[in-house]
PDB file of N, CA and C in Angstrom:
ATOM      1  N   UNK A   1       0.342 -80.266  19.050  1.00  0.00           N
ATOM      2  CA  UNK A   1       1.755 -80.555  19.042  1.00  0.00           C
ATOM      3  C   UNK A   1       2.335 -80.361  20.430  1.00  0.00           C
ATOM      4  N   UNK A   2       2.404 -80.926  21.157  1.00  0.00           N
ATOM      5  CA  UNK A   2       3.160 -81.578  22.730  1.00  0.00           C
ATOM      6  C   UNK A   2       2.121 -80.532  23.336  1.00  0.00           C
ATOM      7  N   UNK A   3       1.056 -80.099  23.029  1.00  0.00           N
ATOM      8  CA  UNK A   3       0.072 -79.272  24.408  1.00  0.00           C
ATOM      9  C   UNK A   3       0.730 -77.541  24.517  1.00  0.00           C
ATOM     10  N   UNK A   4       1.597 -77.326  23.669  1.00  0.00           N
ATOM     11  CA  UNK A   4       1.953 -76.122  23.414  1.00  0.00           C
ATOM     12  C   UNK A   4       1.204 -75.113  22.753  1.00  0.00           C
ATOM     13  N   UNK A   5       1.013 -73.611  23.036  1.00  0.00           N
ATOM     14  CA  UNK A   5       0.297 -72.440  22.454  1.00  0.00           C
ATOM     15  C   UNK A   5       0.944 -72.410  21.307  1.00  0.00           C
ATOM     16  N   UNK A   6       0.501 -71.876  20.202  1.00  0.00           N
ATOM     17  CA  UNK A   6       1.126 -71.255  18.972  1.00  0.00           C
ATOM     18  C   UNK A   6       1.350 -69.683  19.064  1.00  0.00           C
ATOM     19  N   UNK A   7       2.684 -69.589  19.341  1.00  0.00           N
ATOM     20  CA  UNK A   7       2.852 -67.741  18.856  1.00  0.00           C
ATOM     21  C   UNK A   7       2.117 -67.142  18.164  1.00  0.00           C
ATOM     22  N   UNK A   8       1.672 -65.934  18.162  1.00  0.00           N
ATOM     23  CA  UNK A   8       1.029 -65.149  17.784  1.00  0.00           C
ATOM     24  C   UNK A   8       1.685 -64.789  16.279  1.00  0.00           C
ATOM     25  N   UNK A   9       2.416 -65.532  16.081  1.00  0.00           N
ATOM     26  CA  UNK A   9       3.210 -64.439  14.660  1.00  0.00           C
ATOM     27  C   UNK A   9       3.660 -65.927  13.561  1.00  0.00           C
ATOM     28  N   UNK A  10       3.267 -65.154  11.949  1.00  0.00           N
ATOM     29  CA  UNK A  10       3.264 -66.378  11.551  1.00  0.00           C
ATOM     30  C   UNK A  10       4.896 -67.553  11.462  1.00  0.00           C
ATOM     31  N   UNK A  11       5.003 -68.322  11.321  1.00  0.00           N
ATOM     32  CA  UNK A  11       6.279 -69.175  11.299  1.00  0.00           C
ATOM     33  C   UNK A  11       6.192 -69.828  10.075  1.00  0.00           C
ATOM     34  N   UNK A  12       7.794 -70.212   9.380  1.00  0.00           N
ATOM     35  CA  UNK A  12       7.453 -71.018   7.956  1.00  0.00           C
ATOM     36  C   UNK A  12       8.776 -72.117   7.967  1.00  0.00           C
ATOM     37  N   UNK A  13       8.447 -72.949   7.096  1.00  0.00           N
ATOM     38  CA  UNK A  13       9.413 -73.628   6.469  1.00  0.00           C
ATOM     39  C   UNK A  13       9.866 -73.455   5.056  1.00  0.00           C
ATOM     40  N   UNK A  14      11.193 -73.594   4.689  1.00  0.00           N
ATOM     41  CA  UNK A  14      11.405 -73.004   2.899  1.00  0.00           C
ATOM     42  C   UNK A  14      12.115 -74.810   2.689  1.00  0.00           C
ATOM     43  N   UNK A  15      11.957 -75.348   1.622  1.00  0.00           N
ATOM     44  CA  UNK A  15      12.854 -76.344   1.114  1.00  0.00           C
ATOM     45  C   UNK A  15      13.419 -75.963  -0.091  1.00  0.00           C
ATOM     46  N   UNK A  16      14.206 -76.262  -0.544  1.00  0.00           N
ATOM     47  CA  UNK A  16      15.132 -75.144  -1.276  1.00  0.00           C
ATOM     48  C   UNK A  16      15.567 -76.566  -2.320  1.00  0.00           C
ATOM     49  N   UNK A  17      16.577 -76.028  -3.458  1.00  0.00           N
ATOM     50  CA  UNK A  17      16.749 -77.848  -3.593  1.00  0.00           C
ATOM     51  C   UNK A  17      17.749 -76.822  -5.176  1.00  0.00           C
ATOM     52  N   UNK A  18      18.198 -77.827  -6.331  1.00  0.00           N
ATOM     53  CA  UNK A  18      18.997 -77.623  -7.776  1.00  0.00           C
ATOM     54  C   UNK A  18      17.755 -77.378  -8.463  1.00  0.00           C
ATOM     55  N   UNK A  19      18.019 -77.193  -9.728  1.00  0.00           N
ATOM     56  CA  UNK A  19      17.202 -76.435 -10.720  1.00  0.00           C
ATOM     57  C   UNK A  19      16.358 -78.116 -11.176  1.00  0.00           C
ATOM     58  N   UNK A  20      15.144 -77.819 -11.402  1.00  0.00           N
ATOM     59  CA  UNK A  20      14.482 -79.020 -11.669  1.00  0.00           C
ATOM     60  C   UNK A  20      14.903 -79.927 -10.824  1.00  0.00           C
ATOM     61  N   UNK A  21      14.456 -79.872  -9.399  1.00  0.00           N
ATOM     62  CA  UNK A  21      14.496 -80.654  -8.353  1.00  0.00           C
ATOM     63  C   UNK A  21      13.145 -80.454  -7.801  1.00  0.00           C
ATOM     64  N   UNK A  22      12.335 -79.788  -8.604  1.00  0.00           N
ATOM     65  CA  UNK A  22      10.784 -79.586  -7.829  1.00  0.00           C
ATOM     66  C   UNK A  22      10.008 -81.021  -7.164  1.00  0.00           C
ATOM     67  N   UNK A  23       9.932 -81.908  -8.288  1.00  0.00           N
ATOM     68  CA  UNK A  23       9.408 -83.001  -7.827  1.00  0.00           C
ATOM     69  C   UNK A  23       9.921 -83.570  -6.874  1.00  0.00           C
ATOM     70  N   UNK A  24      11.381 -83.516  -6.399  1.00  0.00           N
ATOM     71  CA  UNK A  24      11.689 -83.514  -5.015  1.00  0.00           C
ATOM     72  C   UNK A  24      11.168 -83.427  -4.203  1.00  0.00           C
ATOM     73  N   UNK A  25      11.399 -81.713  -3.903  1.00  0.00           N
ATOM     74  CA  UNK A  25      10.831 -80.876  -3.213  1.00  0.00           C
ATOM     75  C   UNK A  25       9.568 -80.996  -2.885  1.00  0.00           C
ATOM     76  N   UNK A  26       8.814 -81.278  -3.334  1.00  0.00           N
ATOM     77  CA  UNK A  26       7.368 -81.365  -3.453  1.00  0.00           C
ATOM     78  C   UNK A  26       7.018 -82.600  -2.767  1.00  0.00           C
ATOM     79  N   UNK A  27       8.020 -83.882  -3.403  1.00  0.00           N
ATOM     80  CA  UNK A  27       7.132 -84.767  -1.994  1.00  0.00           C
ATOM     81  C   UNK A  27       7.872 -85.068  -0.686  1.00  0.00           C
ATOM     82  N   UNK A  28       9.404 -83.764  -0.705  1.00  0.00           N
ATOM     83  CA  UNK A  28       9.731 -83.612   0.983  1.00  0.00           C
ATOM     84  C   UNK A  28       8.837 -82.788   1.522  1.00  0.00           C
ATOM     85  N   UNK A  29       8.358 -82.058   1.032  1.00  0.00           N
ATOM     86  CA  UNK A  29       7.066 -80.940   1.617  1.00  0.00           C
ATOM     87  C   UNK A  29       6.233 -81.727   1.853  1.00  0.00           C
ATOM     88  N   UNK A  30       5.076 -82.601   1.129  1.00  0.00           N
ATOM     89  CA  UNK A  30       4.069 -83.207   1.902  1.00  0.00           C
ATOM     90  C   UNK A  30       4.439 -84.215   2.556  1.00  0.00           C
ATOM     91  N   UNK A  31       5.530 -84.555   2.712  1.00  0.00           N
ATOM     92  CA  UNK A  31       5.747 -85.571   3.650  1.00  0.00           C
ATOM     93  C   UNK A  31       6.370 -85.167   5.444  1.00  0.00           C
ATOM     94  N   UNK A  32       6.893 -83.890   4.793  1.00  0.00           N
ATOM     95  CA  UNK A  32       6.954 -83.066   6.554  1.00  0.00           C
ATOM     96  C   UNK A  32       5.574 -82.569   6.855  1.00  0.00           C
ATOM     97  N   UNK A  33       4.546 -82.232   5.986  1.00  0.00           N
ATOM     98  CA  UNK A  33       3.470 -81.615   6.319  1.00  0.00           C
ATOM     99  C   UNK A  33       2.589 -82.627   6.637  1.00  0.00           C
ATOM    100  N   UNK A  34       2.791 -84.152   6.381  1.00  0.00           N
ATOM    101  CA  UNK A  34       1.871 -85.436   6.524  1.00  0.00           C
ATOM    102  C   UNK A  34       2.126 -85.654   7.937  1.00  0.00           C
ATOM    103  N   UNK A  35       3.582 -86.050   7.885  1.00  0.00           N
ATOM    104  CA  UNK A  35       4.514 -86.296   9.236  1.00  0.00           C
ATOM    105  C   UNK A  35       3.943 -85.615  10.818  1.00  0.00           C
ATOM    106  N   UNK A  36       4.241 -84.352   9.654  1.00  0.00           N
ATOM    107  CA  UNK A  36       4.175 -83.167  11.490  1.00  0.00           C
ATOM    108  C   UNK A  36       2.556 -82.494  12.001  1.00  0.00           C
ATOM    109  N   UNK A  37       1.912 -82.625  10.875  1.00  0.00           N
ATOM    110  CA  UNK A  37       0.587 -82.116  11.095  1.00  0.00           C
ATOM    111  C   UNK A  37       0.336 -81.081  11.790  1.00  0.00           C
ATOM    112  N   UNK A  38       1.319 -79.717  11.258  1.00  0.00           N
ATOM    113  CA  UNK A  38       1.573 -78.284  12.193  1.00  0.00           C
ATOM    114  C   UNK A  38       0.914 -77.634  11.280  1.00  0.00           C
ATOM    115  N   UNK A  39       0.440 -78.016  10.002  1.00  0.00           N
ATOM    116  CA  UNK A  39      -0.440 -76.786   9.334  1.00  0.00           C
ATOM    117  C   UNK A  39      -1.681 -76.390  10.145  1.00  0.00           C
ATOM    118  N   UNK A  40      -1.777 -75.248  10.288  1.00  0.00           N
ATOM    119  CA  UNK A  40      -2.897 -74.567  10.994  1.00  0.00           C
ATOM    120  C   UNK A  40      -3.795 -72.871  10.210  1.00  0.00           C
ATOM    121  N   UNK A  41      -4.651 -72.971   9.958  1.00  0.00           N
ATOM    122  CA  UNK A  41      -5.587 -71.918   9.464  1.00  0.00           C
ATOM    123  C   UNK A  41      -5.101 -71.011  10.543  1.00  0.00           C
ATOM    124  N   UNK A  42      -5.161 -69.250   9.902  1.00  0.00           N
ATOM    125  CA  UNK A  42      -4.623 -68.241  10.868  1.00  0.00           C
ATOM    126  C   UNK A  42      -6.081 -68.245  10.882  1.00  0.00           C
ATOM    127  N   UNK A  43      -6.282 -67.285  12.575  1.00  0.00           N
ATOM    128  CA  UNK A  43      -7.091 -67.019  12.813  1.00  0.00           C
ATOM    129  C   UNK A  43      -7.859 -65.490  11.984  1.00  0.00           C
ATOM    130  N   UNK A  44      -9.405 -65.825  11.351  1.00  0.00           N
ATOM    131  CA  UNK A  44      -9.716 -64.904  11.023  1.00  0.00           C
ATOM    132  C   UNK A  44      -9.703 -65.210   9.529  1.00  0.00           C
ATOM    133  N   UNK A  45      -9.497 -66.409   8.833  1.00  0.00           N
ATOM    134  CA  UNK A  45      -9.737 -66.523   7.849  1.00  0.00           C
ATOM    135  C   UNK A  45     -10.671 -67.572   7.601  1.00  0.00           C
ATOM    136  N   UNK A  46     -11.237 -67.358   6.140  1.00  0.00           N
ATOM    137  CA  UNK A  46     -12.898 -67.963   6.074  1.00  0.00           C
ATOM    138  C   UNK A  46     -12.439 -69.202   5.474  1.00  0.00           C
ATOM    139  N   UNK A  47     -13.246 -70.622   6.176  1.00  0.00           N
ATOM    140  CA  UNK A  47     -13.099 -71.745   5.204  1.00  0.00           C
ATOM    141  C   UNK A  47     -13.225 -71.458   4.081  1.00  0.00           C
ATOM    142  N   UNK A  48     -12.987 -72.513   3.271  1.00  0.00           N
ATOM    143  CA  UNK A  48     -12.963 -72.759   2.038  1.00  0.00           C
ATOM    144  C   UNK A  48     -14.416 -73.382   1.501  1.00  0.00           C
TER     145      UNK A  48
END
């Protein structure tokens, strides 16, 4: 993401939304997470 380090400390996003708005929510989440491609494994944890 632009050649930048990642801070040492974790960072998040929350999407928030009305009661039974999940399915919303759910495909604004994979679509910022498709979009931005900032998910990253912390260091020190075992693949899957």
């Amino acid at each position: 993401m632009g050649g930048k380090d990642t801070p040492d400390y974790p960072l998040g996003a929350s999407f928030t939304g009305r009661a039974w708005s999940e399915a919303t929510l759910l495909r604004l989440a994979y679509a910022f997470e498709q979009g931005t491609q900032a998910q990253r494994t912390s260091p020190g944890v075992p693949a899957l």
